[in-house]
N, C-alpha and C. Protein backbone atom coordinates (compact mmCIF):
# COMPACT_ATOMS: atom_id res chain seq x y z
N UNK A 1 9.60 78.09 166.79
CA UNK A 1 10.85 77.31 166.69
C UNK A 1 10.52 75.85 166.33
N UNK A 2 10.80 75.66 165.16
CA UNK A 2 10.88 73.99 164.51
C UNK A 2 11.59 73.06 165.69
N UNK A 3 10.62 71.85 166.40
CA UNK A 3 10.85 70.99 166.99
C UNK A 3 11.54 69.50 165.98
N UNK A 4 12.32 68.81 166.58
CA UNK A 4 12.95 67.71 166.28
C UNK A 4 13.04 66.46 167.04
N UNK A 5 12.89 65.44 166.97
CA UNK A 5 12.54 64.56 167.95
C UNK A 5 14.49 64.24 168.26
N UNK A 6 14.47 63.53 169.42
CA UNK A 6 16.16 62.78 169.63
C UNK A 6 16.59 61.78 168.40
N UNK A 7 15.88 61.21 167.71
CA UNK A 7 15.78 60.39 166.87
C UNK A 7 16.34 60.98 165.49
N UNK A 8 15.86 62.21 165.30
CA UNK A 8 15.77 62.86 164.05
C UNK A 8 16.60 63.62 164.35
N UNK A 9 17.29 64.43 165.39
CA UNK A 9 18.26 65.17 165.08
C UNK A 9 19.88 63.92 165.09
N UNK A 10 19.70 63.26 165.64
CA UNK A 10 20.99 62.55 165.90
C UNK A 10 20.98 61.90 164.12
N UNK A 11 20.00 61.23 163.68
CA UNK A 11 19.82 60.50 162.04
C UNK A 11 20.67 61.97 161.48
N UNK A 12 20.15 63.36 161.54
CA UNK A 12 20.63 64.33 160.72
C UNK A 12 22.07 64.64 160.65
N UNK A 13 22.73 63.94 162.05
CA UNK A 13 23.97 64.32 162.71
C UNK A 13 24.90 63.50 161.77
N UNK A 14 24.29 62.08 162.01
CA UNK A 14 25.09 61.07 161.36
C UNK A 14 24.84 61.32 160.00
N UNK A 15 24.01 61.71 159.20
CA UNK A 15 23.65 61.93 157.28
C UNK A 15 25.35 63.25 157.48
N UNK A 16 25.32 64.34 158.20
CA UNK A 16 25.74 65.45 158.01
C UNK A 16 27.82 64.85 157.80
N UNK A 17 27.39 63.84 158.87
CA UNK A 17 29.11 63.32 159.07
C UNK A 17 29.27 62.43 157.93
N UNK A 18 28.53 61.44 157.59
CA UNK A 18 28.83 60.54 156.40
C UNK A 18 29.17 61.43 155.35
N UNK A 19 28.49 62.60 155.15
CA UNK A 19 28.73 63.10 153.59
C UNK A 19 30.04 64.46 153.78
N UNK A 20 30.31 64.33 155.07
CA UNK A 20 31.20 65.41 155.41
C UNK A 20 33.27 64.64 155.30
N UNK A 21 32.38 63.02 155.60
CA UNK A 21 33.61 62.26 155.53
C UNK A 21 33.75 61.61 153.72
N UNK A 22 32.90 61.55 153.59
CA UNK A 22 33.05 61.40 152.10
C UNK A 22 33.66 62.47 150.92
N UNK A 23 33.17 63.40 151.64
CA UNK A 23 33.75 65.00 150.99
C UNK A 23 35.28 64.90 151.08
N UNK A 24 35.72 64.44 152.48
CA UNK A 24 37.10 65.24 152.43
C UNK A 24 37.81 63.63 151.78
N UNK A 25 37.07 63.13 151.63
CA UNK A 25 37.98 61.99 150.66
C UNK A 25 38.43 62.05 149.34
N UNK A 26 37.94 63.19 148.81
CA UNK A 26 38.07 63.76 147.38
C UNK A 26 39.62 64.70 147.62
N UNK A 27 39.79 64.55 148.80
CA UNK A 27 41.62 65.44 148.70
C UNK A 27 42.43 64.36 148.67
N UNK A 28 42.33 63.40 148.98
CA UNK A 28 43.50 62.02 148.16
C UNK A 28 43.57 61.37 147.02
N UNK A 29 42.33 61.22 146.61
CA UNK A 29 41.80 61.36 145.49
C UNK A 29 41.86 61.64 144.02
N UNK A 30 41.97 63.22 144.50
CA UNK A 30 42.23 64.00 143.65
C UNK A 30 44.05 64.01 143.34
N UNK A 31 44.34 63.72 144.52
CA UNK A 31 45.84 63.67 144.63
C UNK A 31 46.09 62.50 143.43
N UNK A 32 45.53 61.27 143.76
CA UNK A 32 45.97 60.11 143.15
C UNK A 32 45.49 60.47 141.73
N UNK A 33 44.32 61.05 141.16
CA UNK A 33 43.97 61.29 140.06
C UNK A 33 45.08 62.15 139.46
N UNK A 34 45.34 63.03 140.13
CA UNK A 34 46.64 63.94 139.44
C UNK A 34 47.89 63.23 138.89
N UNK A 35 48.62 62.69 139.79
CA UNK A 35 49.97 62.12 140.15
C UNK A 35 49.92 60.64 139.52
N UNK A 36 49.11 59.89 139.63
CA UNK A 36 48.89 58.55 139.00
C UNK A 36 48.49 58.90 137.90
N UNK A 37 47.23 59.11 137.63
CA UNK A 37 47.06 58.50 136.50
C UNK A 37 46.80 59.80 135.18
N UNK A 38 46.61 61.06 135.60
CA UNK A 38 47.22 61.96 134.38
C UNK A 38 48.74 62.03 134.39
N UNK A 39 49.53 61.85 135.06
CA UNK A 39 51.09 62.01 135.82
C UNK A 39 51.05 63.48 135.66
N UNK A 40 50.50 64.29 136.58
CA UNK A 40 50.69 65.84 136.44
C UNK A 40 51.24 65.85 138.02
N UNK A 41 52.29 66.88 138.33
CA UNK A 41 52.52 67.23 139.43
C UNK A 41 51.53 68.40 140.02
N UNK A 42 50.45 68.13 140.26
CA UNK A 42 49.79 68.76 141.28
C UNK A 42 49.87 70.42 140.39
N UNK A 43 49.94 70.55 138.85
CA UNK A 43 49.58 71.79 138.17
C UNK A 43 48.58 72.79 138.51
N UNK A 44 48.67 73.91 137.88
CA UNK A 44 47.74 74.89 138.11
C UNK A 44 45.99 74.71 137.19
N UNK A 45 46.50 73.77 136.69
CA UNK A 45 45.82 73.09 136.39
C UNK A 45 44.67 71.65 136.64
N UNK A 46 45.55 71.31 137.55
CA UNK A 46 45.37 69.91 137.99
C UNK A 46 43.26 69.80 138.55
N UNK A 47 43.09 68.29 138.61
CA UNK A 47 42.29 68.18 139.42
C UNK A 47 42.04 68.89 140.66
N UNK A 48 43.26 68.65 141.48
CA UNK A 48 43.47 69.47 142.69
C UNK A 48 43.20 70.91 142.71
N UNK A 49 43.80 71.98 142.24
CA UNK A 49 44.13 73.08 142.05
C UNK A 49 42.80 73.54 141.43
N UNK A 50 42.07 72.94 140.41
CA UNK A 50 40.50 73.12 140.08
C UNK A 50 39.10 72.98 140.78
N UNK A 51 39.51 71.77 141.45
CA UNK A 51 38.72 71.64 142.95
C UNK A 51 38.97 72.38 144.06
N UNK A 52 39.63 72.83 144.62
CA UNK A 52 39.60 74.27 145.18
C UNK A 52 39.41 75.50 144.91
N UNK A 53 39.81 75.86 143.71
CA UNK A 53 38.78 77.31 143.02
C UNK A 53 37.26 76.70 142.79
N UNK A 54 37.30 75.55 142.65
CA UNK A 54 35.45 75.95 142.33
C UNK A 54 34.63 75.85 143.47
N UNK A 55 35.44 75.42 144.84
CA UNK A 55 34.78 75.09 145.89
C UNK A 55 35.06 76.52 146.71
N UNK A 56 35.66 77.32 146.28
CA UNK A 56 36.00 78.62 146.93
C UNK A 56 34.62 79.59 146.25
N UNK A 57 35.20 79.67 144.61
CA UNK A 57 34.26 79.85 144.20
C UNK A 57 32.74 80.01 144.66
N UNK A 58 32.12 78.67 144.99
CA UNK A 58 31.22 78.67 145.41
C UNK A 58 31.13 79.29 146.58
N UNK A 59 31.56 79.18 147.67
CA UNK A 59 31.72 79.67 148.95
C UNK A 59 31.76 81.49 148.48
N UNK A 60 32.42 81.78 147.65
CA UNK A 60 31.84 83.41 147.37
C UNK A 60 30.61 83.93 147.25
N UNK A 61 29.94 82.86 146.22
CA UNK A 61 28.68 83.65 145.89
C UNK A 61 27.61 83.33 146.72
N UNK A 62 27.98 82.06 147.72
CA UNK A 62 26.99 81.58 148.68
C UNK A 62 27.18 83.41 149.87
N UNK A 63 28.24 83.91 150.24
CA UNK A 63 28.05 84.97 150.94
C UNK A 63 27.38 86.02 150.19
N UNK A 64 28.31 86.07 148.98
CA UNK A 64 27.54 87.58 148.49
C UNK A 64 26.18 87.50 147.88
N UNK A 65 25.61 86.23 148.09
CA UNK A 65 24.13 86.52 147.93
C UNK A 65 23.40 86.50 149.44
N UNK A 66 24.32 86.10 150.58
CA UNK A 66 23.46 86.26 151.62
C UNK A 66 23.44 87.84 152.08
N UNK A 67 24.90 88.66 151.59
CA UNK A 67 24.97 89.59 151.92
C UNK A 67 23.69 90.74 151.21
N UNK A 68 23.10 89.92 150.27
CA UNK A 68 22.16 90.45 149.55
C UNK A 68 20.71 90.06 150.41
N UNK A 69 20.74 88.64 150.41
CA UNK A 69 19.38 88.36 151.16
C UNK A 69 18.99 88.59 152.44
N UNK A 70 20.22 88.93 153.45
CA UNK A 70 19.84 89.36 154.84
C UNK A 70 20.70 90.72 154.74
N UNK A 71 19.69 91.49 155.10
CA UNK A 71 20.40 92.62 155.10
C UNK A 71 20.55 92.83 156.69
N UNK A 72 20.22 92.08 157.93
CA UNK A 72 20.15 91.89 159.37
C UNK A 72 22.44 91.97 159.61
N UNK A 73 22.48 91.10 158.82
CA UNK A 73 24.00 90.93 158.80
C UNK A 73 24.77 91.01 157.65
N UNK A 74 24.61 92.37 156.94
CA UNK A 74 25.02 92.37 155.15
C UNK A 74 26.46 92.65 155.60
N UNK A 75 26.84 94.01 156.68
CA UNK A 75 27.90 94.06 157.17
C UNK A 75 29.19 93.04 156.53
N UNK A 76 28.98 92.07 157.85
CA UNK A 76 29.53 90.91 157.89
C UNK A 76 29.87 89.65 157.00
N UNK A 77 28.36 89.74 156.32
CA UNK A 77 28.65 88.90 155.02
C UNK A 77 29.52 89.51 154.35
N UNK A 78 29.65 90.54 153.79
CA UNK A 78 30.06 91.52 152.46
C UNK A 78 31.83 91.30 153.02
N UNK A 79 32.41 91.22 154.51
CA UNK A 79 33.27 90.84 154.57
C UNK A 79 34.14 89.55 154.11
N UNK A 80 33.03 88.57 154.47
CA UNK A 80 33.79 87.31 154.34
C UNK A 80 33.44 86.88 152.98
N UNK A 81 32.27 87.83 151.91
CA UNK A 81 32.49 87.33 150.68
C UNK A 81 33.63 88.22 150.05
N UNK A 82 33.88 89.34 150.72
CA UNK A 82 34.96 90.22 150.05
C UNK A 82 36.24 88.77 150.28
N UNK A 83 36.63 88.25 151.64
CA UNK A 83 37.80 87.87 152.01
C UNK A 83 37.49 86.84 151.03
N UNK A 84 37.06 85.71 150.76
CA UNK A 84 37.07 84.87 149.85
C UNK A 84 37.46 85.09 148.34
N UNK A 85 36.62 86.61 148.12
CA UNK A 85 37.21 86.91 147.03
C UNK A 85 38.55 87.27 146.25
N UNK A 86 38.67 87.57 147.58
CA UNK A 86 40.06 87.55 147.16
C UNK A 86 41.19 86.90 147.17
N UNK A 87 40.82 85.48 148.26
CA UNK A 87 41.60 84.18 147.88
C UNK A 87 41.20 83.86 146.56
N UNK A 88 40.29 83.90 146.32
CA UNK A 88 40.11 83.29 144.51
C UNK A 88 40.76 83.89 143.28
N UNK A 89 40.78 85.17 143.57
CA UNK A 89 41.91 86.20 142.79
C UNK A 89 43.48 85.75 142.96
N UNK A 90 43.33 85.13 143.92
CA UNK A 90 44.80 85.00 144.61
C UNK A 90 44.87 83.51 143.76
N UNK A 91 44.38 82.62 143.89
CA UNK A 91 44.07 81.35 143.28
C UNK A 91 44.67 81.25 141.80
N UNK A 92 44.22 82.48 141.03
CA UNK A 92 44.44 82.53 139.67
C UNK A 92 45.82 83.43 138.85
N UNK A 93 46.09 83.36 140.10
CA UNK A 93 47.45 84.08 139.87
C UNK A 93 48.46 83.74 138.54
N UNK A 94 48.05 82.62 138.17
CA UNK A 94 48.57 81.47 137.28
C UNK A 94 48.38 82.55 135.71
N UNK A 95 47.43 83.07 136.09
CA UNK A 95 46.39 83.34 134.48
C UNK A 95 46.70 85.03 134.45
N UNK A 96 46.81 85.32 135.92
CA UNK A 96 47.20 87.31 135.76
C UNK A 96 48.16 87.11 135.23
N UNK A 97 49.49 86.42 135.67
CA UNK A 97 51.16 86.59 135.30
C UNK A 97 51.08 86.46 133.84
N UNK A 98 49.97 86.00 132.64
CA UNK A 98 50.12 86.22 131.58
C UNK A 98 49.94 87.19 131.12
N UNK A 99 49.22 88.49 131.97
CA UNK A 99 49.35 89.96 131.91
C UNK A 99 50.75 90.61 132.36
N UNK A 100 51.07 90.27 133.57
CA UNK A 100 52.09 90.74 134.28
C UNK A 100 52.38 89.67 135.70
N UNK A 101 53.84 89.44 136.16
CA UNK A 101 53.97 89.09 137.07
C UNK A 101 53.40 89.45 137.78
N UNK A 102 53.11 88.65 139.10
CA UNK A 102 52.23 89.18 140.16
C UNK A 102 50.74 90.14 140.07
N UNK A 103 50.32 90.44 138.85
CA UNK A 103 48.96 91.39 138.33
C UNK A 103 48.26 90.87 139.23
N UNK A 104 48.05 89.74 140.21
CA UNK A 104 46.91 89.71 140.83
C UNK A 104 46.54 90.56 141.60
N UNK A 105 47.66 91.13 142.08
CA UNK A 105 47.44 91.70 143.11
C UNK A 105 46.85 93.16 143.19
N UNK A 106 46.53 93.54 142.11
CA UNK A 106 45.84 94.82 141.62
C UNK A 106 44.49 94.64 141.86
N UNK A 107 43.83 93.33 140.91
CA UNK A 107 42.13 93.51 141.11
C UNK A 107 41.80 92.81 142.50
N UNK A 108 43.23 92.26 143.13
CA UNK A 108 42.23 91.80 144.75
C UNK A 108 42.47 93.08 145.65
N UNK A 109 43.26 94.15 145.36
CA UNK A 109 43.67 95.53 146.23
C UNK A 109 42.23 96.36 145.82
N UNK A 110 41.75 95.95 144.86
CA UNK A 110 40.14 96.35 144.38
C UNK A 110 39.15 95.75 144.86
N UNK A 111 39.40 94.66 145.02
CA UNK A 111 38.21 93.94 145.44
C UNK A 111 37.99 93.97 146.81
N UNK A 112 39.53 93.89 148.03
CA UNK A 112 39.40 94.39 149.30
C UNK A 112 39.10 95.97 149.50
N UNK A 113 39.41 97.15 149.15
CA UNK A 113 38.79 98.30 149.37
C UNK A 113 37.28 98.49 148.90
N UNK A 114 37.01 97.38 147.65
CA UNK A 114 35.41 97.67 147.81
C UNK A 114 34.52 97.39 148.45
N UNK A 115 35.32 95.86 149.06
CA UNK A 115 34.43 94.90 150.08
C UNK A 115 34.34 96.35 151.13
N UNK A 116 35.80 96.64 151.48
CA UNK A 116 35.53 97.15 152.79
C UNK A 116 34.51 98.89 152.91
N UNK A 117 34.54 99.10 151.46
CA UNK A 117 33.70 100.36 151.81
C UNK A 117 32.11 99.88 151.58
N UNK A 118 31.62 98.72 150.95
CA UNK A 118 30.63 98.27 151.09
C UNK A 118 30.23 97.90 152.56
N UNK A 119 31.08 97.29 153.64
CA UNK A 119 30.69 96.79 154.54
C UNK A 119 31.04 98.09 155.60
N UNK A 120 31.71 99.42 155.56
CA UNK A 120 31.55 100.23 156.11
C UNK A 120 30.04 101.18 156.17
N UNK A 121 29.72 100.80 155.05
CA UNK A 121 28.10 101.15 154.93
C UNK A 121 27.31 100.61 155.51
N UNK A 122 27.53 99.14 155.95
CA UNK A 122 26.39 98.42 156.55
C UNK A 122 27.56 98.15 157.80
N UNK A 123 28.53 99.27 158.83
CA UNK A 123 29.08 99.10 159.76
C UNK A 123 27.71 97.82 161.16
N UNK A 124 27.01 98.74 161.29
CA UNK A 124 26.20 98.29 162.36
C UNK A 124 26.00 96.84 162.27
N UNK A 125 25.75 96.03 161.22
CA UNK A 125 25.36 94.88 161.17
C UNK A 125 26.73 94.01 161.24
N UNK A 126 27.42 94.69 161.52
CA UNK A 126 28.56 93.75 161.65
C UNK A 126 28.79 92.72 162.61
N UNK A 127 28.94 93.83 163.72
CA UNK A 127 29.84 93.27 165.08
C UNK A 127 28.54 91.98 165.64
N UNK A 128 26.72 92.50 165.67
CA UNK A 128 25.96 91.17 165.79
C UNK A 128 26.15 90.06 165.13
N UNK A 129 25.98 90.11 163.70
CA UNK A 129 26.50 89.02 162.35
C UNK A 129 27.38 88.35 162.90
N UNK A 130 28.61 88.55 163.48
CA UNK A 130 29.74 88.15 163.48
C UNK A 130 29.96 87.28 164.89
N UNK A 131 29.24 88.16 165.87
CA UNK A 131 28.98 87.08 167.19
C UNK A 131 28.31 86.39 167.38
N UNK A 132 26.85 86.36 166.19
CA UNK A 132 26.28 85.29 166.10
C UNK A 132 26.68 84.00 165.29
N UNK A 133 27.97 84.45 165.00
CA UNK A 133 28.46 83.19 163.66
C UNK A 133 29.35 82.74 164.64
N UNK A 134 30.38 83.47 165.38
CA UNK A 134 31.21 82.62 166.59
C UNK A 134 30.41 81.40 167.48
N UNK A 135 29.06 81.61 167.91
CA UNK A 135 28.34 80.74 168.47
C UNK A 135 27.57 79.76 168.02
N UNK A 136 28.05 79.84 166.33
CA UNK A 136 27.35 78.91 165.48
C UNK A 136 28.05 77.49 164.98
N UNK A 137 27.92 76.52 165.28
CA UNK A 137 28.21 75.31 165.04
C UNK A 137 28.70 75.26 163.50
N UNK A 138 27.97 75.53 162.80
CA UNK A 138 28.26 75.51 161.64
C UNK A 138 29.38 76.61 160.86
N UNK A 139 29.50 77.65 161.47
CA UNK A 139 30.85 78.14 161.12
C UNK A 139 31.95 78.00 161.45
N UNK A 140 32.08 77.05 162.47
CA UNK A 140 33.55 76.67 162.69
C UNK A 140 33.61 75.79 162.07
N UNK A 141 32.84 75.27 161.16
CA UNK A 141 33.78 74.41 159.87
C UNK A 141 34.28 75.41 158.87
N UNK A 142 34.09 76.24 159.00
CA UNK A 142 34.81 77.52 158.30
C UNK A 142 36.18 77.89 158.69
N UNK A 143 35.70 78.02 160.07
CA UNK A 143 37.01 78.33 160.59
C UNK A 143 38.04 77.49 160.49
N UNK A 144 37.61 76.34 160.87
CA UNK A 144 38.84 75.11 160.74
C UNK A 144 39.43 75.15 159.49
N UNK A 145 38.43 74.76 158.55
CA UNK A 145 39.10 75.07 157.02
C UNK A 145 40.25 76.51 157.26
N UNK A 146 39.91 77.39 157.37
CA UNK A 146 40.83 78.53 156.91
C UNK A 146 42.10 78.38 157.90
N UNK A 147 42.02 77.86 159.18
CA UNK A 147 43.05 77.01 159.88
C UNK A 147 43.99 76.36 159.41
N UNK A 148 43.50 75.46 158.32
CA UNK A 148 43.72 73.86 157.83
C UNK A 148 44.86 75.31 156.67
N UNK A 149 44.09 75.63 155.65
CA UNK A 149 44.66 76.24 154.79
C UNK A 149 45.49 77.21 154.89
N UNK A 150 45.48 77.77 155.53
CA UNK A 150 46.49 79.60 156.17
C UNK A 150 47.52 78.79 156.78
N UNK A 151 47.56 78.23 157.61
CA UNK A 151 48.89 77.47 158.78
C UNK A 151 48.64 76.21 158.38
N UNK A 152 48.34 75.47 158.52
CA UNK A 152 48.66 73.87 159.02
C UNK A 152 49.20 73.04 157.32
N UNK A 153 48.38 74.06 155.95
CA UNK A 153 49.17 73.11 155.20
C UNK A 153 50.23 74.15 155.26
N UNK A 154 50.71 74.93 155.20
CA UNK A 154 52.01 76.13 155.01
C UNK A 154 52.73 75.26 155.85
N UNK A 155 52.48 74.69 156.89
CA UNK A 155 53.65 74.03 157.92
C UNK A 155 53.94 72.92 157.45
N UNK A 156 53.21 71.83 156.77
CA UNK A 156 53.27 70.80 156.64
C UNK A 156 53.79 70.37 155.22
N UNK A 157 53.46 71.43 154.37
CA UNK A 157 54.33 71.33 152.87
C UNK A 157 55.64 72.00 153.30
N UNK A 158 56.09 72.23 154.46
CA UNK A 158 57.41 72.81 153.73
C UNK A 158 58.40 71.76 153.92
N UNK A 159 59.09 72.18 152.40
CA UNK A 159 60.00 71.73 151.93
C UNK A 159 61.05 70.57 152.87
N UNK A 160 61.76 71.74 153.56
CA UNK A 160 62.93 71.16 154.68
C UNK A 160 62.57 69.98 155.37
N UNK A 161 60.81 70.48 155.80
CA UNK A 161 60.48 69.24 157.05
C UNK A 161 60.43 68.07 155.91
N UNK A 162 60.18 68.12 155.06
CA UNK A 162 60.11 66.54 154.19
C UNK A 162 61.46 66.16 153.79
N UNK A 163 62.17 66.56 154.06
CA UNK A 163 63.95 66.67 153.88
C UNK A 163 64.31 65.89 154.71
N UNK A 164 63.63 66.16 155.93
CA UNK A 164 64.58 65.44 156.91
C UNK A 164 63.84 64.15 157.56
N UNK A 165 62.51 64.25 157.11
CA UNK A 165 61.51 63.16 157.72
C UNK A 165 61.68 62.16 156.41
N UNK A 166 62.23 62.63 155.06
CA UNK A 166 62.30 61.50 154.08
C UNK A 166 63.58 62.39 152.84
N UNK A 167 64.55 61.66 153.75
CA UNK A 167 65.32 62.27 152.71
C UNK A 167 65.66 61.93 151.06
N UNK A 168 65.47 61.07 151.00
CA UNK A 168 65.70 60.02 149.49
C UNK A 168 64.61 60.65 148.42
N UNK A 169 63.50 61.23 149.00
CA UNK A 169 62.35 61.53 148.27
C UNK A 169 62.77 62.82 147.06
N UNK A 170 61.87 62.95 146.33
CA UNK A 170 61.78 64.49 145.66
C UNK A 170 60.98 65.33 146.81
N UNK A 171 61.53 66.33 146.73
CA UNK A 171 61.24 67.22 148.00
C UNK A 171 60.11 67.88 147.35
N UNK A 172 60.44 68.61 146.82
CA UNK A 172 59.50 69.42 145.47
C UNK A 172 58.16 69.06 145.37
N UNK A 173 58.04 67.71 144.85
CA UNK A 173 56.99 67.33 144.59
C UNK A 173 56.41 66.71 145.66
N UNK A 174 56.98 66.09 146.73
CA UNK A 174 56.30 65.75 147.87
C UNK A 174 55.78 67.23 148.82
N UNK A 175 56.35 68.14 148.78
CA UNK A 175 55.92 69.31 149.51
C UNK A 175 54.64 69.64 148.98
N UNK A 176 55.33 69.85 147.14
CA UNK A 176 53.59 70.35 146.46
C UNK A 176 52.16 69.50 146.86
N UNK A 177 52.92 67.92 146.72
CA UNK A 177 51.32 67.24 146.77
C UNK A 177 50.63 67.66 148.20
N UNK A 178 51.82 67.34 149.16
CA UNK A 178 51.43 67.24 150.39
C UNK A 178 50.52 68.86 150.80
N UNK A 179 51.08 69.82 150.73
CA UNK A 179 50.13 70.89 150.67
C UNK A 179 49.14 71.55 150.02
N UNK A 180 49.07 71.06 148.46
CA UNK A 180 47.43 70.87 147.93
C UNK A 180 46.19 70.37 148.18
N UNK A 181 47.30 69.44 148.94
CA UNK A 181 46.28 68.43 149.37
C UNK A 181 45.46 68.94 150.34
N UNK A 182 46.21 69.75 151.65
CA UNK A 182 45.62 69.84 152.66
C UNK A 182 44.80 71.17 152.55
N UNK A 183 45.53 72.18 151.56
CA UNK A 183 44.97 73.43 150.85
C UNK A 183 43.28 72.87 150.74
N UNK A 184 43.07 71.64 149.38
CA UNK A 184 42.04 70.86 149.10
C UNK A 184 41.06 70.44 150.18
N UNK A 185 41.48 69.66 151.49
CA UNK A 185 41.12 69.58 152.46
C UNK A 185 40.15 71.08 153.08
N UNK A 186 40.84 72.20 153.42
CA UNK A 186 40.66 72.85 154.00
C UNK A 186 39.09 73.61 153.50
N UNK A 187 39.81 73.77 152.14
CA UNK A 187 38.68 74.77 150.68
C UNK A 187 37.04 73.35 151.26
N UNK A 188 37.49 72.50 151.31
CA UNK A 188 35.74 71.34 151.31
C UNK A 188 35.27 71.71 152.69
N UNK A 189 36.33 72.04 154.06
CA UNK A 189 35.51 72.37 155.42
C UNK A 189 35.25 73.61 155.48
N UNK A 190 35.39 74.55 154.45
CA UNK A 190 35.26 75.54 154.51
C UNK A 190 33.79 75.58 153.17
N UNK A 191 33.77 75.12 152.62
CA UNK A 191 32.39 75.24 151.79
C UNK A 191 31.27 74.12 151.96
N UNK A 192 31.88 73.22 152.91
CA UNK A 192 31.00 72.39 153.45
C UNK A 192 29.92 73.12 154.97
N UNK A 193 30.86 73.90 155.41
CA UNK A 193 30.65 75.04 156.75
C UNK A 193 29.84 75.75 155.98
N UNK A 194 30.22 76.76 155.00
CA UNK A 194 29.20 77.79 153.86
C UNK A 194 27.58 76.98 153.87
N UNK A 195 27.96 75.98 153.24
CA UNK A 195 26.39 75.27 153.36
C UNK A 195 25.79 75.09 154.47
N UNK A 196 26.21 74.97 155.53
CA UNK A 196 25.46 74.66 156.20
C UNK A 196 25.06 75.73 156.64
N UNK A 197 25.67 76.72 157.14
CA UNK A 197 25.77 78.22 157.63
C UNK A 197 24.49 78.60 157.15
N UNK A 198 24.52 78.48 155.36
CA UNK A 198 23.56 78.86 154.50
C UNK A 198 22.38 78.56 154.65
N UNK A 199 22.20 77.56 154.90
CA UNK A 199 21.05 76.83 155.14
C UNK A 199 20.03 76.70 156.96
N UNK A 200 21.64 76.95 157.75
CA UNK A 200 20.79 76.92 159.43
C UNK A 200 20.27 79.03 159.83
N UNK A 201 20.75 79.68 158.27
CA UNK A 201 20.67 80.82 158.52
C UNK A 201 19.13 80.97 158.16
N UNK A 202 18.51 80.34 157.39
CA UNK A 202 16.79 80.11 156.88
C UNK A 202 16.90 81.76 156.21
N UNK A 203 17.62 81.54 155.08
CA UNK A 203 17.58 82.70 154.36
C UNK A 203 17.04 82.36 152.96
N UNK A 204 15.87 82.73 152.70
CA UNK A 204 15.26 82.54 151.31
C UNK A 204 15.90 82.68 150.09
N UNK A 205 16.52 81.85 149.36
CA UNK A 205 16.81 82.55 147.90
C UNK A 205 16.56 81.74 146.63
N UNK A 206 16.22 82.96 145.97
CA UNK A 206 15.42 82.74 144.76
C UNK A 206 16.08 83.19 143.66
């Protein structure tokens, strides 16, 4: 077991928070880059909306290659790169509807039955994988993110509540920014968590 002096883990603590607070500064940011100065409302296109698929993105292939490199917990990985995957499918929904309304929902009904018969194969490695990630520091920045994103922006963009906390405003567009934003937020503690996960897991990849 790699020793650390008090000195050197606390320096690592503070490097880990500076660049963790700098990260989530790219969700106002991005906001102001959108809305100011391209004048886009927060598009499917936008800064915003691009910076969260590629940060999801990433967060996919960071699992499904661990699900490759540890096969101790492939189980488990193969889940949460399946579940990601299929927020990212979900993400691009923009680009299926030029096939068909709603088409996304076909290749992520594919992509969840494959995750899940892949990770029914590696059942056993699950339920350890998974209680060793509850006790891991570094995946509850995961968790929080998917917190931040599933509930807290869904509550906080809606519509009504900005109705009545600012009525004079465009509702519309204050709902959209306001919940990309936090969408944005969520996608960086959630692939900021991936990295680290990735990295305190000492999984070789080449």
């Amino acid at each position: 077991m790699e020793y650390s002096s008090p000195s050197t883990t606390i320096l690592r603590a503070l490097i880990r928070f500076f660049v963790l607070a700098l990260a989530m500064l790219w969700a106002p940011l991005a906001l102001l880059l959108d809305t100011v100065i391209l004048n886009d409302e927060v598009s499917e296109f936008s800064a915003t909306e691009l910076s969260q698929e590629f940060l999801l993105l990433c967060s996919c292939v960071i699992f499904w290659r661990l699900s490759v490199r540890r096969p101790s917990g492939r189980g488990f990985y193969t889940l949460v790169a399946g579940f990601f995957s299929c927020m990212f499918i979900r993400e691009q929904d923009a680009l299926f509807d030029l096939i068909s309304h709603g088409f996304w929902v076909y290749p992520a009904t594919l992509t969840a039955l494959t995750t899940l018969l892949l990770a029914a194969s590696q059942r056993r490695s699950i339920l350890p994988a998974m209680a060793a990630a509850t006790r891991s520091m570094t995946f509850n920045y995961i968790l929080t993110g998917l917190a931040i994103l599933l509930f807290f922006s869904r509550v906080m963009g809606t519509g009504s509540l900005w109705a009545l906390v600012l009525p004079e405003v465009d509702e519309a567009l204050i709902k959209n920014s306001i919940q990309e934003s936090l969408e944005l937020l969520g996608y960086i503690l959630i692939f900021y968590g991936t990295l680290l996960y990735r990295y305190s897991s000492k999984v070789e990849f080449s």
